[in-house]
PDB file of N, CA and C in Angstrom:
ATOM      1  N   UNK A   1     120.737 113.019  71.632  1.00  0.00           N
ATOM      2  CA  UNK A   1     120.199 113.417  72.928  1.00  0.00           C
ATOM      3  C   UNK A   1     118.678 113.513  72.877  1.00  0.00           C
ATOM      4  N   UNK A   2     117.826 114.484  72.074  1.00  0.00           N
ATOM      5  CA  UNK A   2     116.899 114.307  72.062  1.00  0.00           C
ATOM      6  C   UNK A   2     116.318 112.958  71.579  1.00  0.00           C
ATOM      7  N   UNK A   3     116.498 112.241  70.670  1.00  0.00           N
ATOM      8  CA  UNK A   3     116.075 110.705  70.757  1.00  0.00           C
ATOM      9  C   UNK A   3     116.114 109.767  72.016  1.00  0.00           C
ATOM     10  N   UNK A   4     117.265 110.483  73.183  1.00  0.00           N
ATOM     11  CA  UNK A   4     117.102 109.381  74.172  1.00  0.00           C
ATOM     12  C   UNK A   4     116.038 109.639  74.783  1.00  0.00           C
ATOM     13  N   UNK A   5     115.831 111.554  75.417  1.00  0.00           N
ATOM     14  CA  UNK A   5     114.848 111.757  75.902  1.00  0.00           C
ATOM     15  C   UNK A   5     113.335 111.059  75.025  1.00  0.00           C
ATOM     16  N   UNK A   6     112.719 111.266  73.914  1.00  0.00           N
ATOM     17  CA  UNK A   6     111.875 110.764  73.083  1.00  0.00           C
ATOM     18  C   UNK A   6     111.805 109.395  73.904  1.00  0.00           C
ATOM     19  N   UNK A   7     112.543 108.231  74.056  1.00  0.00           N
ATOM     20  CA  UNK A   7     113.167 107.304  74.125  1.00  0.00           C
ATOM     21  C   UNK A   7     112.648 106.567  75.535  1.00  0.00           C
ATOM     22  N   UNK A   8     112.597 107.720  76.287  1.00  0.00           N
ATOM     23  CA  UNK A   8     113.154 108.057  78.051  1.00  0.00           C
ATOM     24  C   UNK A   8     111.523 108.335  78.234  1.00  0.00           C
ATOM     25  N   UNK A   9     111.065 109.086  77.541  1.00  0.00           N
ATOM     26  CA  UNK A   9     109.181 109.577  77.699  1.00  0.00           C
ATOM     27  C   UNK A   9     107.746 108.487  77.461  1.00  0.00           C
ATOM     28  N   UNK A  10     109.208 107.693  76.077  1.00  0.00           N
ATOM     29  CA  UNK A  10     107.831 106.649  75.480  1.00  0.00           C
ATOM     30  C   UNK A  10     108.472 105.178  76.760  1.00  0.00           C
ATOM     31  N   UNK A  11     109.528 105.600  76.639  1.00  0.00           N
ATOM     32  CA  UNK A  11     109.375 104.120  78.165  1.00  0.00           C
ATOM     33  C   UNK A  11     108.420 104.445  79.927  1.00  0.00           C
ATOM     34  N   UNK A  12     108.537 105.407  79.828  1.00  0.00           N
ATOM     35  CA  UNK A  12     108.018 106.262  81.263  1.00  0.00           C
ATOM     36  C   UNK A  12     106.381 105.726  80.808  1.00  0.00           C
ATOM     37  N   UNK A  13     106.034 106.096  79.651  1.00  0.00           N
ATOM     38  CA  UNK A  13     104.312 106.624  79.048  1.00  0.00           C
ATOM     39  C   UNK A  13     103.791 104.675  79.241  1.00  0.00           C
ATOM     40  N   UNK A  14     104.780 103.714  79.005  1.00  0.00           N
ATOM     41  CA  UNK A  14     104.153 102.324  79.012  1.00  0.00           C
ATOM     42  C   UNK A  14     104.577 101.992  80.134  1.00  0.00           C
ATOM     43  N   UNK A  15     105.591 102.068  81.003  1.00  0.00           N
ATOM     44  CA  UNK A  15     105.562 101.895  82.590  1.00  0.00           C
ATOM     45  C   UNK A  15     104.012 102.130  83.207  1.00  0.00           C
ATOM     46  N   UNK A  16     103.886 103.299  82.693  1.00  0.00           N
ATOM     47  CA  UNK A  16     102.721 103.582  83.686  1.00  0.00           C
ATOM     48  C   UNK A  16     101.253 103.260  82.823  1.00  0.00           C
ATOM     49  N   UNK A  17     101.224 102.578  81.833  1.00  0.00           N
ATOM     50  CA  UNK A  17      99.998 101.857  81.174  1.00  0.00           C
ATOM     51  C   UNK A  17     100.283 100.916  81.431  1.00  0.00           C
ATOM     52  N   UNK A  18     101.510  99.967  81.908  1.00  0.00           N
ATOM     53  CA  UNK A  18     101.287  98.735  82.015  1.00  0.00           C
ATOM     54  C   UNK A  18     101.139  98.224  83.913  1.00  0.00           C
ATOM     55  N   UNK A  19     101.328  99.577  84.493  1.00  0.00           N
ATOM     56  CA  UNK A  19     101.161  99.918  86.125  1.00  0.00           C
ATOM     57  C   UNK A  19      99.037  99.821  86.255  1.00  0.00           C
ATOM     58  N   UNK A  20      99.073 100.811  85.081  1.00  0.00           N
ATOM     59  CA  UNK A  20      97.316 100.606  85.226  1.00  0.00           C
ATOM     60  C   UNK A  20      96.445  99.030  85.234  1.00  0.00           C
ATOM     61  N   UNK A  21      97.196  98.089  84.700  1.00  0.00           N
ATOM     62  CA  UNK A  21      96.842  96.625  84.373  1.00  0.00           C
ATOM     63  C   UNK A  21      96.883  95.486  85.708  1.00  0.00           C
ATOM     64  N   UNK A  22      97.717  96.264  86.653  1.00  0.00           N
ATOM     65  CA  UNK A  22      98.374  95.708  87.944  1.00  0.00           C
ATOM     66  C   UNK A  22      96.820  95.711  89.030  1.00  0.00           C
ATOM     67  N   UNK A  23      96.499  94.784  89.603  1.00  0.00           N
ATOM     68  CA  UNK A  23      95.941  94.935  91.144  1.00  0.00           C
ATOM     69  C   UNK A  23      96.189  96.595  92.087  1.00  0.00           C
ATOM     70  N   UNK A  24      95.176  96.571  92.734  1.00  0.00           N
ATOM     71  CA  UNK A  24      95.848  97.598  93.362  1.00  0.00           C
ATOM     72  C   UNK A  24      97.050  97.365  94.317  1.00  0.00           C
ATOM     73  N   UNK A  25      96.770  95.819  94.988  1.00  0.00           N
ATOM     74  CA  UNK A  25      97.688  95.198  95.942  1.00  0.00           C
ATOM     75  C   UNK A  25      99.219  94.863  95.261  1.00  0.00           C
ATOM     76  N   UNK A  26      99.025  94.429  94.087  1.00  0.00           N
ATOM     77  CA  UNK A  26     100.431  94.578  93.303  1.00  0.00           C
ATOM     78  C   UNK A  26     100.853  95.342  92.223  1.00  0.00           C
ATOM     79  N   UNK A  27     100.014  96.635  92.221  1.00  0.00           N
ATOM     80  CA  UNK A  27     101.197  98.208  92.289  1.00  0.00           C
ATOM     81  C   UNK A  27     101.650  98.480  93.535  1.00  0.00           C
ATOM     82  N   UNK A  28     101.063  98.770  93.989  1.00  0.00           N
ATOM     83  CA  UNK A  28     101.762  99.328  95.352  1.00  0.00           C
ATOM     84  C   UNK A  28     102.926  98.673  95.997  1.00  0.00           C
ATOM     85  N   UNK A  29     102.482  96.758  96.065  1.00  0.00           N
ATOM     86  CA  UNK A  29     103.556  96.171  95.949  1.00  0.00           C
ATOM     87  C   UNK A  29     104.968  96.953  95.162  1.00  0.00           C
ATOM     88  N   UNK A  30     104.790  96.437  93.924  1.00  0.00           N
ATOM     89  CA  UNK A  30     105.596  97.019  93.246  1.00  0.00           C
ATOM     90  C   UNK A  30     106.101  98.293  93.462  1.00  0.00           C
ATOM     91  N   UNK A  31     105.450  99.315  93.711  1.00  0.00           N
ATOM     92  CA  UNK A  31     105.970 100.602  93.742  1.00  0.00           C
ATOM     93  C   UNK A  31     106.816 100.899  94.723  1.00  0.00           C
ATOM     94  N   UNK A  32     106.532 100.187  95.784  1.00  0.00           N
ATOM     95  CA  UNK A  32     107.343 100.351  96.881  1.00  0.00           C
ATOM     96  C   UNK A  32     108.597  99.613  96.736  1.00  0.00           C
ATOM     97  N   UNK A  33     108.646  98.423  96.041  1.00  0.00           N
ATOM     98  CA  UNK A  33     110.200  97.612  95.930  1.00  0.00           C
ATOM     99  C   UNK A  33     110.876  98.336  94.948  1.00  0.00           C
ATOM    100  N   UNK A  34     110.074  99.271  93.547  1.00  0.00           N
ATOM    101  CA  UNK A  34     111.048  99.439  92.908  1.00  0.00           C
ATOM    102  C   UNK A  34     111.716 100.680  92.664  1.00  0.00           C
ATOM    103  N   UNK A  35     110.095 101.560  92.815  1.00  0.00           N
ATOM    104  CA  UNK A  35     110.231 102.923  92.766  1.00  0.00           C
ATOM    105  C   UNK A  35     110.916 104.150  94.060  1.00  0.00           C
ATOM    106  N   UNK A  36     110.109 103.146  95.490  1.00  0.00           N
ATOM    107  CA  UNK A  36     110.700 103.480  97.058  1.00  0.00           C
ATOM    108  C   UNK A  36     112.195 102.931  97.633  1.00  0.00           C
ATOM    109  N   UNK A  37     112.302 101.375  96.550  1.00  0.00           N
ATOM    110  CA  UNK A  37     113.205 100.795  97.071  1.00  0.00           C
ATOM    111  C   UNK A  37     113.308 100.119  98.261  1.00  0.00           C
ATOM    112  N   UNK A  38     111.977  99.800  99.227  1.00  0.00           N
ATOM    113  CA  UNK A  38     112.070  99.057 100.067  1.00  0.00           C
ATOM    114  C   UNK A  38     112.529  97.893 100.023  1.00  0.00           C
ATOM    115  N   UNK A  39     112.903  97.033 101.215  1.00  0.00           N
ATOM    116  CA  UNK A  39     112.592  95.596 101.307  1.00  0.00           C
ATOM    117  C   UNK A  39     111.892  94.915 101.504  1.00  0.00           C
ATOM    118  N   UNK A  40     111.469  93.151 101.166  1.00  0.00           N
ATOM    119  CA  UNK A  40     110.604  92.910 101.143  1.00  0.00           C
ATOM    120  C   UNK A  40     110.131  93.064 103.094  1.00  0.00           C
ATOM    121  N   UNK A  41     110.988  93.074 103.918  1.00  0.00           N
ATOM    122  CA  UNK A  41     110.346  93.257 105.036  1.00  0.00           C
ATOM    123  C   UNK A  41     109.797  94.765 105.319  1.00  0.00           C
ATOM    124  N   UNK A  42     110.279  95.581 104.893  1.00  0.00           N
ATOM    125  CA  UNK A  42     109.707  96.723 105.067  1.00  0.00           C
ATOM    126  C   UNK A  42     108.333  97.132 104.360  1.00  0.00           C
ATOM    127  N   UNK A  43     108.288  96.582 103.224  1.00  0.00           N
ATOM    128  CA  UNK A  43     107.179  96.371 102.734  1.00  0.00           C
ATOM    129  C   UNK A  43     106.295  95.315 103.559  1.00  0.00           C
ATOM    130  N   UNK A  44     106.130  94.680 103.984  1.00  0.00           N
ATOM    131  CA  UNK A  44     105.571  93.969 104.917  1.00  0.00           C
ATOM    132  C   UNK A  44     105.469  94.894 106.402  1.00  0.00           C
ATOM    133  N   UNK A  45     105.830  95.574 106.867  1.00  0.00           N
ATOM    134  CA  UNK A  45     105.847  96.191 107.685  1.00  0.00           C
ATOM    135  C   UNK A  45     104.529  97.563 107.297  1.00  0.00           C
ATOM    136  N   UNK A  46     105.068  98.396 106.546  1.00  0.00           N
ATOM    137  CA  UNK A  46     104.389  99.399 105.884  1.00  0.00           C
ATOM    138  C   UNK A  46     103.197  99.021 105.404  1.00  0.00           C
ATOM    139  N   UNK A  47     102.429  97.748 104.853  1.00  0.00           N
ATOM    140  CA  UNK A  47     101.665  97.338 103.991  1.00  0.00           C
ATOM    141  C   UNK A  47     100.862  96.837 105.245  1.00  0.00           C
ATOM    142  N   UNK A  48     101.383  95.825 106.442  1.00  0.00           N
ATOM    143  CA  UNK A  48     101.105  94.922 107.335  1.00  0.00           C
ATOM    144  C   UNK A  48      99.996  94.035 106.758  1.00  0.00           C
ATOM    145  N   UNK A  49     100.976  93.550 106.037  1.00  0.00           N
ATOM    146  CA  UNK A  49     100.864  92.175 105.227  1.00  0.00           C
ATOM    147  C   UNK A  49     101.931  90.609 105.742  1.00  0.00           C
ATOM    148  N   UNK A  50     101.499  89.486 105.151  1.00  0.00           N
ATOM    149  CA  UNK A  50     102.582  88.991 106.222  1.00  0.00           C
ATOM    150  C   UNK A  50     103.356  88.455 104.330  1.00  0.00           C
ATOM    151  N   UNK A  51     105.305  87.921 104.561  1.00  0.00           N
ATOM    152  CA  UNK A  51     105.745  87.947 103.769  1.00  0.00           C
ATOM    153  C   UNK A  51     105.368  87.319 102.533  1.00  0.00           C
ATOM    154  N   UNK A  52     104.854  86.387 102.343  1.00  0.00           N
ATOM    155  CA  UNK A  52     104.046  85.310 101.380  1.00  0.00           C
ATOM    156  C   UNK A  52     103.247  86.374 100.615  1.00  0.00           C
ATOM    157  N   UNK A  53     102.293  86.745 101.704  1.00  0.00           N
ATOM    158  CA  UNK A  53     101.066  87.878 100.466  1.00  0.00           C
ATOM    159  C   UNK A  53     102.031  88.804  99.811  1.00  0.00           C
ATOM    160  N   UNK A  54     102.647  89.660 100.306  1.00  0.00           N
ATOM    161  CA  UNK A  54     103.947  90.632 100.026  1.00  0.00           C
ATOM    162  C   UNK A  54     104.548  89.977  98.814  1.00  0.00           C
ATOM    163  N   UNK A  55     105.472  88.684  98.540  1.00  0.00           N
ATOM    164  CA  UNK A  55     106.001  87.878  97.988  1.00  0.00           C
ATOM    165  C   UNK A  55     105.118  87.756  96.417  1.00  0.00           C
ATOM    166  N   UNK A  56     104.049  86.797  96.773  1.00  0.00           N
ATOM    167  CA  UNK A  56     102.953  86.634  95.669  1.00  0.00           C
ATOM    168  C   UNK A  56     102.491  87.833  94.849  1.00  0.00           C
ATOM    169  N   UNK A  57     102.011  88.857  95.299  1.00  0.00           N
ATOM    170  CA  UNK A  57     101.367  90.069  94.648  1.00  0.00           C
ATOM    171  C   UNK A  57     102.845  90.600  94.190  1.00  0.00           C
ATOM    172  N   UNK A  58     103.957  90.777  94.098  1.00  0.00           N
ATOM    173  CA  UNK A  58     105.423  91.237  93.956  1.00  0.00           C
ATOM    174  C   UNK A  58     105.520  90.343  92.553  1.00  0.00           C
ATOM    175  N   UNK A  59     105.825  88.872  92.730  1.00  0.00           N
ATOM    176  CA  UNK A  59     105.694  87.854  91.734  1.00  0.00           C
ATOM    177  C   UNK A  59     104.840  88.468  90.687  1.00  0.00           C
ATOM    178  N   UNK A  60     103.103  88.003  91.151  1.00  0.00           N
ATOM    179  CA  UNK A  60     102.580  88.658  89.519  1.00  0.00           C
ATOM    180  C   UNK A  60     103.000  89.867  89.416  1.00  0.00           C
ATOM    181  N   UNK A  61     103.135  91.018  90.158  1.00  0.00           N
ATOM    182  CA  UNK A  61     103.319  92.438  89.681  1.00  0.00           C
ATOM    183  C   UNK A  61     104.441  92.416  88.273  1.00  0.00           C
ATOM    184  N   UNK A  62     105.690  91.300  88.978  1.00  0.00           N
ATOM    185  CA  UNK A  62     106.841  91.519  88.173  1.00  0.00           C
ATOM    186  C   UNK A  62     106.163  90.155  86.653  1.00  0.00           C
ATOM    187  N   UNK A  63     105.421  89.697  86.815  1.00  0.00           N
ATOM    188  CA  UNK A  63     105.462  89.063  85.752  1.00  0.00           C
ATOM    189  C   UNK A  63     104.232  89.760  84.543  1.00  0.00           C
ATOM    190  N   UNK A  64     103.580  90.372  84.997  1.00  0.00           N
ATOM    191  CA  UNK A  64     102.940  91.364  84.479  1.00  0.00           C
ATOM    192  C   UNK A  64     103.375  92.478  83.495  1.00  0.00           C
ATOM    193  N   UNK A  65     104.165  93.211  84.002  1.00  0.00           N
ATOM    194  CA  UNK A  65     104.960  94.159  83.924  1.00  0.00           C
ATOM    195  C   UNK A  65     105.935  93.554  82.790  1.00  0.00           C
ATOM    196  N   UNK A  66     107.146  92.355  83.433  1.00  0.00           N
ATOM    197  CA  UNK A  66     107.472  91.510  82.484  1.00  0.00           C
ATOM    198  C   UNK A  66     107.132  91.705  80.848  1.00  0.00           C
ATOM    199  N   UNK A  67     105.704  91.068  80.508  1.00  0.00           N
ATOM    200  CA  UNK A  67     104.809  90.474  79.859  1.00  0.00           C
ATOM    201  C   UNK A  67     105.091  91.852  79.284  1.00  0.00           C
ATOM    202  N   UNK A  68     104.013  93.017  79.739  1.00  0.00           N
ATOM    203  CA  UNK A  68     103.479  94.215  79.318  1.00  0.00           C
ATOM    204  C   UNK A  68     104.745  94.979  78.841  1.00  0.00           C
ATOM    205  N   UNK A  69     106.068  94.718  78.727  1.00  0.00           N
ATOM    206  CA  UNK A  69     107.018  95.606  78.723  1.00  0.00           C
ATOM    207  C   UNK A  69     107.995  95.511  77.820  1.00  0.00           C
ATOM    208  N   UNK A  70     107.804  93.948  77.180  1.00  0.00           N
ATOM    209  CA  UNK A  70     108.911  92.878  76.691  1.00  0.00           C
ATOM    210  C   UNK A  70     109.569  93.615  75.444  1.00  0.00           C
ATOM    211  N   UNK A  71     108.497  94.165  74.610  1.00  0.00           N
ATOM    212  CA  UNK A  71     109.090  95.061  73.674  1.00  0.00           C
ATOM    213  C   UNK A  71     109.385  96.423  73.868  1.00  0.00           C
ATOM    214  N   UNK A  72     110.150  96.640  75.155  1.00  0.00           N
ATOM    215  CA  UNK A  72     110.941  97.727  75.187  1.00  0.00           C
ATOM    216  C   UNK A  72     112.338  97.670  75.899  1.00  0.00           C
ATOM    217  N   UNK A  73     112.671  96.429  75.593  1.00  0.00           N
ATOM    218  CA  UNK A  73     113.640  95.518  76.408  1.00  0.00           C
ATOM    219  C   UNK A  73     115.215  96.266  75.872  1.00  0.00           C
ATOM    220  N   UNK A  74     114.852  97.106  74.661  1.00  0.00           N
ATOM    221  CA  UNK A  74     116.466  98.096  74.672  1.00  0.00           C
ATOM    222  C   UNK A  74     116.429  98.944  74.927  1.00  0.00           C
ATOM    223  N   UNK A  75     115.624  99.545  75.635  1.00  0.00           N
ATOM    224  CA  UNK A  75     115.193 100.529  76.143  1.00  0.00           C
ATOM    225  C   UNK A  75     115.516 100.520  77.848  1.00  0.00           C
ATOM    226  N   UNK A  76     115.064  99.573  78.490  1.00  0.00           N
ATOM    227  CA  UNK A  76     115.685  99.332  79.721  1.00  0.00           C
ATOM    228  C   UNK A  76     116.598  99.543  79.697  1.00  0.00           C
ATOM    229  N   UNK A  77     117.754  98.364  78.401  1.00  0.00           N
ATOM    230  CA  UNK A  77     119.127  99.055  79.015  1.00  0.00           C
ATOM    231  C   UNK A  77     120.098 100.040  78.771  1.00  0.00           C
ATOM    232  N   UNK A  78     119.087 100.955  78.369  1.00  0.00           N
ATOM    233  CA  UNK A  78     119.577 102.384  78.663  1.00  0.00           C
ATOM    234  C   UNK A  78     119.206 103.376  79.761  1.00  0.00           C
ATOM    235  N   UNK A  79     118.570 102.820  80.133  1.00  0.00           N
ATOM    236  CA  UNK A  79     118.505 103.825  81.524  1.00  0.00           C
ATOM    237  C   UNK A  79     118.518 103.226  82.823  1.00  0.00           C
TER     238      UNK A  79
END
């Protein structure tokens, strides 16, 4: 248990160092699809962006993140 938490803190601690590396336009992107759970139209709505910009900044966000994250890939699938 305590190793997952340990586990659960050091994945949280590079989420959000690899969030600092992001645009401001694709965190927020991001934050809103993954953390708010919007859709991409609602995000387009909320942002009033049209879907393409929404789309693109989403793309790099997730390939970023991707990249920045790759070695914590057993870690994802535990939580």
């Amino acid at each position: 248990q305590a190793a997952t938490e340990l586990d659960r803190a050091a994945f949280w601690k590079r989420v959000e160092a690899a969030l600092t590396k992001l645009s401001r336009l694709e965190r927020e992107v991001f934050i809103l699809r993954f953390f708010d759970q919007l859709s991409i139209k609602e995000i387009t709505a909320t942002m009033e962006k049209n879907e393409s910009t929404v789309k693109t900044h989403l793309y790099r966000a997730l390939r970023k993140m991707k990249s920045g994250l790759a070695d914590l890939q057993y870690i994802w699938e535990g939580i």
